[in-house]
Structures are given as C-alpha cells and as structure tokens.
N, C-alpha and C. Protein backbone atom coordinates (compact mmCIF):
# COMPACT_ATOMS: atom_id res chain seq x y z
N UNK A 1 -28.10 1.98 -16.39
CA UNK A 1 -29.39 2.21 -15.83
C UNK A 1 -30.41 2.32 -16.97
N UNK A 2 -31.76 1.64 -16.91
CA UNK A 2 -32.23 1.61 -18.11
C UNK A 2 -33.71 3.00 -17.71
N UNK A 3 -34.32 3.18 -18.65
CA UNK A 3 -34.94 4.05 -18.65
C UNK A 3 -35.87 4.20 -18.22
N UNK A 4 -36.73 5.18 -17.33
CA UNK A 4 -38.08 5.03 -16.77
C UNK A 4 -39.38 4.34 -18.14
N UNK A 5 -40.17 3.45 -18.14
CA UNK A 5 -41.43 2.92 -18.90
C UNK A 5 -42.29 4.03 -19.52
N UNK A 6 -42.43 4.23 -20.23
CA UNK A 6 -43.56 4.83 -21.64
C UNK A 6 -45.11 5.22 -20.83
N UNK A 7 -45.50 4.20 -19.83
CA UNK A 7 -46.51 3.95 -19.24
C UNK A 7 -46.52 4.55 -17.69
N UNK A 8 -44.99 4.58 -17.44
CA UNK A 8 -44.76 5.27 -15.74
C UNK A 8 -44.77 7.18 -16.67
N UNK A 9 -44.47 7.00 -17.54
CA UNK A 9 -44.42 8.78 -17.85
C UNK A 9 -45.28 9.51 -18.19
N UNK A 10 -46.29 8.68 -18.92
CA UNK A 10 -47.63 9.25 -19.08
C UNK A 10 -48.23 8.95 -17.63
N UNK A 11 -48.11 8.38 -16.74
CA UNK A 11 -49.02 8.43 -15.03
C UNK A 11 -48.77 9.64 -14.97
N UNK A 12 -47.27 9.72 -14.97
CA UNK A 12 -46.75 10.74 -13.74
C UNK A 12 -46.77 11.94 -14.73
N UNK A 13 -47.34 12.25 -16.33
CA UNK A 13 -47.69 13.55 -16.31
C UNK A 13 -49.05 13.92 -16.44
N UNK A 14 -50.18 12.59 -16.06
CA UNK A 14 -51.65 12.73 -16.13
C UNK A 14 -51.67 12.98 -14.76
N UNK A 15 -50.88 12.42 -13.61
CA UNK A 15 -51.04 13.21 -12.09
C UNK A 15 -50.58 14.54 -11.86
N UNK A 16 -49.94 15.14 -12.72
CA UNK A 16 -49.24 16.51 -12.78
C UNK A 16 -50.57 17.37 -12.92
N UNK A 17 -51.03 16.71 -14.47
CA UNK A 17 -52.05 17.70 -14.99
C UNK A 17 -53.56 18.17 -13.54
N UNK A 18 -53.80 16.54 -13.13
CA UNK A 18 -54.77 17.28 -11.98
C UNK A 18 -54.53 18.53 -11.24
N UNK A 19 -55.73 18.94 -10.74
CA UNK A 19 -55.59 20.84 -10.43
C UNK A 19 -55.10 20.12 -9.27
N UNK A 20 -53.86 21.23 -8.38
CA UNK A 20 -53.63 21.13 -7.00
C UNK A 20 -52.81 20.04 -6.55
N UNK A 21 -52.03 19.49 -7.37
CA UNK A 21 -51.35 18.29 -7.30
C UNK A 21 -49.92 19.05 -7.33
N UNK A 22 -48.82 19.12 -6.54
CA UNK A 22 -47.42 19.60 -6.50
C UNK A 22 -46.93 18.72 -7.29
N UNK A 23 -45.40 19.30 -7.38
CA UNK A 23 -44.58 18.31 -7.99
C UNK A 23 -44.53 17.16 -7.01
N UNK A 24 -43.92 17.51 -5.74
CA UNK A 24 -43.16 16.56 -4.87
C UNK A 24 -43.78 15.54 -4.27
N UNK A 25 -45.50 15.88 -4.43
CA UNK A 25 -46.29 15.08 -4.52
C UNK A 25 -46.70 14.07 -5.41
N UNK A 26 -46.59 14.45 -6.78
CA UNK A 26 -46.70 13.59 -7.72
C UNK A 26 -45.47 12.42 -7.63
N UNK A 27 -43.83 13.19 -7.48
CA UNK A 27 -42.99 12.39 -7.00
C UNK A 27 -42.65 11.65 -5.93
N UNK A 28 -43.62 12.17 -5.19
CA UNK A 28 -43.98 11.09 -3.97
C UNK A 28 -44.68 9.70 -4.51
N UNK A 29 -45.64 10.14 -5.11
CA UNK A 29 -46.46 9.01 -5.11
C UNK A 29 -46.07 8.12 -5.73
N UNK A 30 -45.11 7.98 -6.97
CA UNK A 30 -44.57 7.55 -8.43
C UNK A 30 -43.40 6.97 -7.74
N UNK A 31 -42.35 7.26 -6.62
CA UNK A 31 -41.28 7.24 -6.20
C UNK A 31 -40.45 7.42 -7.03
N UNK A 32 -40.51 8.58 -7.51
CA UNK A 32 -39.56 8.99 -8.60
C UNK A 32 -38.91 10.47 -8.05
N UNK A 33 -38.03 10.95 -8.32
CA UNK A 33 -37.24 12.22 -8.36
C UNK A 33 -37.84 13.43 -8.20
N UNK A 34 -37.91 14.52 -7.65
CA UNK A 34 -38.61 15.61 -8.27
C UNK A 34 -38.16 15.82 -9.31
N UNK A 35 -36.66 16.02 -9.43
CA UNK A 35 -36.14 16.69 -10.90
C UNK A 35 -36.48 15.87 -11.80
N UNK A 36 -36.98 14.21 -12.24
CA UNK A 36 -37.63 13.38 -12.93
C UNK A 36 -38.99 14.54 -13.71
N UNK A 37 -39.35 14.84 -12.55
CA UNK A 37 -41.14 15.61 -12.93
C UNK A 37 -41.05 16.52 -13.51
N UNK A 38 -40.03 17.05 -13.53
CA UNK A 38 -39.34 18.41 -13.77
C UNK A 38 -38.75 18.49 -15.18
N UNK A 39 -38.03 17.55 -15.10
CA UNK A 39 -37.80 17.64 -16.35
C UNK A 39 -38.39 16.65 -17.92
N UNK A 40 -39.35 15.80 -17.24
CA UNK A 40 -40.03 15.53 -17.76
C UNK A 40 -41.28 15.99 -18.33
N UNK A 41 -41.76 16.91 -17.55
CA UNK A 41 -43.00 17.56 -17.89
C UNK A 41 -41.90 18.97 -18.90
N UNK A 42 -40.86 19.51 -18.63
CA UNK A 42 -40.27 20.58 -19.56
C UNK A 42 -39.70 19.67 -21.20
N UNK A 43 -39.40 18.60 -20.91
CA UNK A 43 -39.81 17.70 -22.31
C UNK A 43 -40.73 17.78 -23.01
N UNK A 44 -41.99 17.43 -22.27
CA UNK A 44 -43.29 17.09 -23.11
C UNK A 44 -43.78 18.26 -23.82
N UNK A 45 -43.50 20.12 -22.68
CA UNK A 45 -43.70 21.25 -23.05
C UNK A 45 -42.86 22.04 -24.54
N UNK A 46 -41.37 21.34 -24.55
CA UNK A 46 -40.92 22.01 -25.36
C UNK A 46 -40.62 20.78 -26.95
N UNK A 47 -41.05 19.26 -26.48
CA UNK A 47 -41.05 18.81 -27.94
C UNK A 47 -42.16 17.87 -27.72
N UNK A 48 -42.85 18.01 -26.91
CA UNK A 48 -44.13 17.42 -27.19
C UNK A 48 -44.27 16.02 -26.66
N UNK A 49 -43.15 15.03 -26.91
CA UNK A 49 -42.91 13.90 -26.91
C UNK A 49 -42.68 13.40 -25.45
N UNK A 50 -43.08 12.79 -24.61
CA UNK A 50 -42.29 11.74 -23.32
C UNK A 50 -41.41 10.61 -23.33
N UNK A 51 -41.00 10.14 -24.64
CA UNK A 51 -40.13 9.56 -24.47
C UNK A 51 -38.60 9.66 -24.46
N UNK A 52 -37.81 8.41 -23.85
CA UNK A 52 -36.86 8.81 -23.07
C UNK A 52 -35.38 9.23 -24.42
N UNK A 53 -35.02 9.70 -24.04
CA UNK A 53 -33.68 9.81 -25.34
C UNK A 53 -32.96 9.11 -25.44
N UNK A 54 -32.18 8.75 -26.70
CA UNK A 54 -31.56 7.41 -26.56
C UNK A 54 -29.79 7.27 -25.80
N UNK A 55 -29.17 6.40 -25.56
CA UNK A 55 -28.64 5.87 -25.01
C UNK A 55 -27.38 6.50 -25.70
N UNK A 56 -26.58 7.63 -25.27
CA UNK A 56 -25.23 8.50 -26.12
C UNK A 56 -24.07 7.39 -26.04
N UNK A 57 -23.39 6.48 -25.33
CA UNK A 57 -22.45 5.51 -25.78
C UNK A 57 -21.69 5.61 -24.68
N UNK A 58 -21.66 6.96 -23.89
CA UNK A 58 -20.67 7.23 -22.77
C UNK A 58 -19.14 7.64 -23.94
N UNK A 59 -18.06 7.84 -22.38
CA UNK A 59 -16.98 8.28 -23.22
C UNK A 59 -16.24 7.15 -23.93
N UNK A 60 -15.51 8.12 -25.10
CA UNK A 60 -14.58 7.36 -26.38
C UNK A 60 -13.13 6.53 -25.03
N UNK A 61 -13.12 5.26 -25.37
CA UNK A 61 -12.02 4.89 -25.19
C UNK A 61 -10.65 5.16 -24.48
N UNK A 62 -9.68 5.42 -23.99
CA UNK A 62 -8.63 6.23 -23.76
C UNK A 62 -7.85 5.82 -25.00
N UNK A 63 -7.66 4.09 -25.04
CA UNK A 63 -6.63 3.42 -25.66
C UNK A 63 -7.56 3.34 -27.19
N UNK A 64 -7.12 3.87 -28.56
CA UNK A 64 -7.39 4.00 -29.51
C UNK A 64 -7.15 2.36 -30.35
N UNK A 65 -7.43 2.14 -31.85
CA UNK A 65 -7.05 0.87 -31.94
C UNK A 65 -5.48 0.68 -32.30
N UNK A 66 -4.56 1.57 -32.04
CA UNK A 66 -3.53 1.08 -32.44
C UNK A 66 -2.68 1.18 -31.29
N UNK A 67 -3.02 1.78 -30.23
CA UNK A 67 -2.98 1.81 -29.18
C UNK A 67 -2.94 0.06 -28.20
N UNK A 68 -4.52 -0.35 -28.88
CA UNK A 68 -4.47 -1.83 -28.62
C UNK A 68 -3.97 -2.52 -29.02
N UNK A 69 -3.70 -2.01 -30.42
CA UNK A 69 -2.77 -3.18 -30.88
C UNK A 69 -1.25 -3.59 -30.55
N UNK A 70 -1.11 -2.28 -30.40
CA UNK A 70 0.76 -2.40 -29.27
C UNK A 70 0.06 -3.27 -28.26
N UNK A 71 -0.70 -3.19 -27.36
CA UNK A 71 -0.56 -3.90 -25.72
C UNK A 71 -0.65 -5.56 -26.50
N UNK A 72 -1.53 -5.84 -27.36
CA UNK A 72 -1.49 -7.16 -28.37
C UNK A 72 -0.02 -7.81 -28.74
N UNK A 73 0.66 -6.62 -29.52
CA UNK A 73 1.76 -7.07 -29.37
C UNK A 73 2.78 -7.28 -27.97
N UNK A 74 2.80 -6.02 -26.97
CA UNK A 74 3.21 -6.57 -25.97
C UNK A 74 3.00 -8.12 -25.25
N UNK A 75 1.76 -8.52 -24.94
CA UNK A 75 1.31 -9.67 -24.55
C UNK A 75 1.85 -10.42 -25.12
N UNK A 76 1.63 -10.67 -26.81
CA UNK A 76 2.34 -11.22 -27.56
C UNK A 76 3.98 -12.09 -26.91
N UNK A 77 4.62 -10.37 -27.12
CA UNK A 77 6.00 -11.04 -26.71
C UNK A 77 6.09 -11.37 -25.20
N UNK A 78 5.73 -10.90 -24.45
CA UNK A 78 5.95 -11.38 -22.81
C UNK A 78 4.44 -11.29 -22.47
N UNK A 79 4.01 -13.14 -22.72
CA UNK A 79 3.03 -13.39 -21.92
C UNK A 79 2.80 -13.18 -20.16
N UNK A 80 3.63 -13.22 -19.24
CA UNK A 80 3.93 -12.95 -17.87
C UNK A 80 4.19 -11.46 -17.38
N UNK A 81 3.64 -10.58 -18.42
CA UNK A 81 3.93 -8.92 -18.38
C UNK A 81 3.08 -8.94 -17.51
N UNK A 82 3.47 -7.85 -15.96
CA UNK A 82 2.18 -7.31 -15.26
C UNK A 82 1.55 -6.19 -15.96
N UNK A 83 0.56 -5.34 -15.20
CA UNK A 83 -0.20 -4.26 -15.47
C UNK A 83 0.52 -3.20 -16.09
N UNK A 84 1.78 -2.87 -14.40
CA UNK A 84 2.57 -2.14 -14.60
C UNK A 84 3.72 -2.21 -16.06
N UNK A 85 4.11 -3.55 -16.10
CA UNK A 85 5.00 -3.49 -16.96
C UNK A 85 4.05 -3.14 -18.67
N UNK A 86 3.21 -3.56 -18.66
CA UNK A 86 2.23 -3.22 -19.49
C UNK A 86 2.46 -1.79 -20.44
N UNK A 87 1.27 -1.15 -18.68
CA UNK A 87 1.35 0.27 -19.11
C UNK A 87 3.09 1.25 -19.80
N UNK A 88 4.34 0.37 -18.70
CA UNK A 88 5.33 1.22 -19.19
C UNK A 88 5.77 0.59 -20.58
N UNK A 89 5.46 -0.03 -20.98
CA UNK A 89 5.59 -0.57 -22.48
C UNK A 89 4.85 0.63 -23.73
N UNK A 90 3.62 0.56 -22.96
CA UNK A 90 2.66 1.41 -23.78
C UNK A 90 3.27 2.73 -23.98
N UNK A 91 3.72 3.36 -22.77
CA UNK A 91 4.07 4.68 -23.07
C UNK A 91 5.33 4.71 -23.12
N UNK A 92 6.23 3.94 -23.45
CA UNK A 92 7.43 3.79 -24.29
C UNK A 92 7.09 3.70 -25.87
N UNK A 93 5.65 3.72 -26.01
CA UNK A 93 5.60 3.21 -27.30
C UNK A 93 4.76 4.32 -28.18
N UNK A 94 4.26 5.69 -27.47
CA UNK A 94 3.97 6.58 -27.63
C UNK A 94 2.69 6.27 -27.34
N UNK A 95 1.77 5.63 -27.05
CA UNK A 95 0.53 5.23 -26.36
C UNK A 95 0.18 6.81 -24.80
N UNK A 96 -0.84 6.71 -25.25
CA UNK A 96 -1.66 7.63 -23.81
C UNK A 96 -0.87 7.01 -22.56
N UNK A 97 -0.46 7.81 -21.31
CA UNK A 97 -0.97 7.33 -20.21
C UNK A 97 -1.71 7.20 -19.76
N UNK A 98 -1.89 5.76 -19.45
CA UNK A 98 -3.46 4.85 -19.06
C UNK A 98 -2.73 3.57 -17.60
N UNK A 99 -4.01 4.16 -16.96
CA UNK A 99 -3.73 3.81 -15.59
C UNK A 99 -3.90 2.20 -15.87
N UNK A 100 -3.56 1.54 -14.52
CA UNK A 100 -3.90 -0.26 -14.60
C UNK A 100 -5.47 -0.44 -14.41
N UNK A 101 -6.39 -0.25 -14.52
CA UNK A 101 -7.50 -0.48 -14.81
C UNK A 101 -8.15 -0.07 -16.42
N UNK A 102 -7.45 1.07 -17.07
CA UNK A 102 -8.02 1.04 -18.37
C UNK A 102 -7.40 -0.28 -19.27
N UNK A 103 -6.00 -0.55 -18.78
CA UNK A 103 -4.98 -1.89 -19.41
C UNK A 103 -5.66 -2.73 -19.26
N UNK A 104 -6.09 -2.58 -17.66
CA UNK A 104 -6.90 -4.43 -17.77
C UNK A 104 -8.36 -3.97 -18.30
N UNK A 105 -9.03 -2.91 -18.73
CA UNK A 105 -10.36 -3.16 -19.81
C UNK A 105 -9.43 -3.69 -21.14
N UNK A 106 -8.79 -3.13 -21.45
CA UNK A 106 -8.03 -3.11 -22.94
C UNK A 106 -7.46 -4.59 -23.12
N UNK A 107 -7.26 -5.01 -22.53
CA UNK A 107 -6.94 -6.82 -21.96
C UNK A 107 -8.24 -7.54 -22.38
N UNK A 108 -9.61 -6.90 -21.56
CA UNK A 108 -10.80 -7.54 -21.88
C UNK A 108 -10.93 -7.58 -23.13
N UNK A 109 -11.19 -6.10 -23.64
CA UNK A 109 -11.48 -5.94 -24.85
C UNK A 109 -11.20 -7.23 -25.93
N UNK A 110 -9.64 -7.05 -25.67
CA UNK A 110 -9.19 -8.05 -26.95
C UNK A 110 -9.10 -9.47 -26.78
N UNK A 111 -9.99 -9.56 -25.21
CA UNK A 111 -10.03 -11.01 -24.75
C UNK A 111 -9.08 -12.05 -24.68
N UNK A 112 -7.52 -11.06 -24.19
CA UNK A 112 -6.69 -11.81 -24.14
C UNK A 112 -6.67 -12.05 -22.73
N UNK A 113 -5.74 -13.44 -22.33
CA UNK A 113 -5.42 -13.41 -20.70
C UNK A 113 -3.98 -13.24 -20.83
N UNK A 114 -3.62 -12.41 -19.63
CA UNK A 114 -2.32 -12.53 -19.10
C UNK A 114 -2.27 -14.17 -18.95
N UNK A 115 -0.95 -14.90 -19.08
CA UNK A 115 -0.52 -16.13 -18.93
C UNK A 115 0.92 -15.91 -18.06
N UNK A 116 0.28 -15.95 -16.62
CA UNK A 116 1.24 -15.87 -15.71
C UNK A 116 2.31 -17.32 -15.92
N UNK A 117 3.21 -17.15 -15.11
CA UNK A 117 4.36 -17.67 -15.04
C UNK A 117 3.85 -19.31 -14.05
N UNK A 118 4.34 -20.28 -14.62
CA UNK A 118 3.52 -21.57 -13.55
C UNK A 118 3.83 -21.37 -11.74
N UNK A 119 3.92 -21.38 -10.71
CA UNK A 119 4.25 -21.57 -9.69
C UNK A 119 4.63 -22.78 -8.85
N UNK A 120 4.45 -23.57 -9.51
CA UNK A 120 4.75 -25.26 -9.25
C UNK A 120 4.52 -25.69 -10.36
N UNK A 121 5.56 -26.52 -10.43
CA UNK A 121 6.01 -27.64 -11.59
C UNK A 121 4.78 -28.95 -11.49
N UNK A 122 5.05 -28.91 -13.18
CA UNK A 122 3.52 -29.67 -13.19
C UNK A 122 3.66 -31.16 -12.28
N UNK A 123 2.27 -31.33 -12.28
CA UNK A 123 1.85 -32.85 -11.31
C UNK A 123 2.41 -34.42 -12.58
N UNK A 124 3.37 -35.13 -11.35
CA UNK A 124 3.96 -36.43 -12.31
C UNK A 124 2.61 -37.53 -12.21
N UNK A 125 1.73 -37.12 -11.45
CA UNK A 125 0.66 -37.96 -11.76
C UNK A 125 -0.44 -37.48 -12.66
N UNK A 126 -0.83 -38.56 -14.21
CA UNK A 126 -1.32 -38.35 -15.07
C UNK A 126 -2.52 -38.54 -14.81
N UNK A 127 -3.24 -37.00 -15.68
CA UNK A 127 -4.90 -37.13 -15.47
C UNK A 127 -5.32 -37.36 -16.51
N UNK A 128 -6.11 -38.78 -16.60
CA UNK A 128 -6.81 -39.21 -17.22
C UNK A 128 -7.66 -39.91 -17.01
C-alpha cells in the first residue's frame, strides 16, 4: 500500500486547523480514516514534519540463505520433488519448519521451477 500524497496531508491538516471543524468531519470530507487525522496531526505536533515514514521491509525471511541453499540443492537432485517432499527434506536437513507456501516463495526466490515428471510421451510428429 503506498502512502497518502505530501499535498492530501497538508489539506487535511489546513482543514483541521479551521475553528469548528471535527476530526470525523475533516475525515469525511478527505475520505480518509479518522485515526489517519489522528495520527497525523500527533506527527506534525510532536516532530513537526507530515511526511510519511519510510517503508520498514516487513518480516525477515523464515528460510535463511543456507537454508535456500539446501532446497537448491534438493531441486538439484530430484527435479520432480513436491512441496511436501521438499519441506521434509528441509527439516531433515536441520532447516526451520516452513509450511508449503513459504517453499514455494523460496522456489520463487531462487527462480527455480519444479520440473515435473512428463505425463505423455513426447509427440512422433516433428515441430518445425
């Protein structure tokens, strides 16, 4: 989610400042949050500044890099590994338990594909 505009924060604390103007009013009008007004105007009061803070990264990883690098090697040796067989590789291998959705980020990550197993034998007619 990207951040409210430089230009929507100074409106909505020059409509604050008018006498007789509520919060929920100002956040009415702006279609913004009350707690937006709220804590925007306790920003401006205690560092002066309205702009927005920057962007913290969210949380660290589960799977560390050596962590990835086992599932690398797993893939490695058994391209046709599922999720499951994956993950029980990993934590045979002293790796976190990490559910089948952090495996398949950790898959992204290293931009590998699983290379499933063929299901039909290739076509005897040549494409060219």
């Amino acid at each position: 989610m990207r951040p409210y505009s430089e230009d929507l924060r100074e409106r909505v604390i020059a409509a604050c400042a008018e006498d007789g103007r509520s919060v929920g009013a100002v956040a009415a009008q702006f279609r913004v949050s009350v707690s937006f007004v709220h804590k925007l105007r306790r920003r401006q009061r205690t560092t002066g500044s309205l702009a927005a803070l920057p962007h913290r990264g969210g949380p660290a990883p589960l799977l560390d890099a050596a962590a990835r690098a086992a599932l690398a090697a797993c893939v490695a040796r058994q391209p046709d590994a599922t999720l499951d067989e994956l993950r029980s590789q990993l934590a045979a291998g002293g790796a976190p338990a990490a559910g089948r959705t952090t495996v398949w980020q950790a898959l992204q990550t290293l931009d590998l594909r699983r290379k499933k197993r063929a299901s039909t034998p290739p076509s005897a007619t040549p494409t060219g």
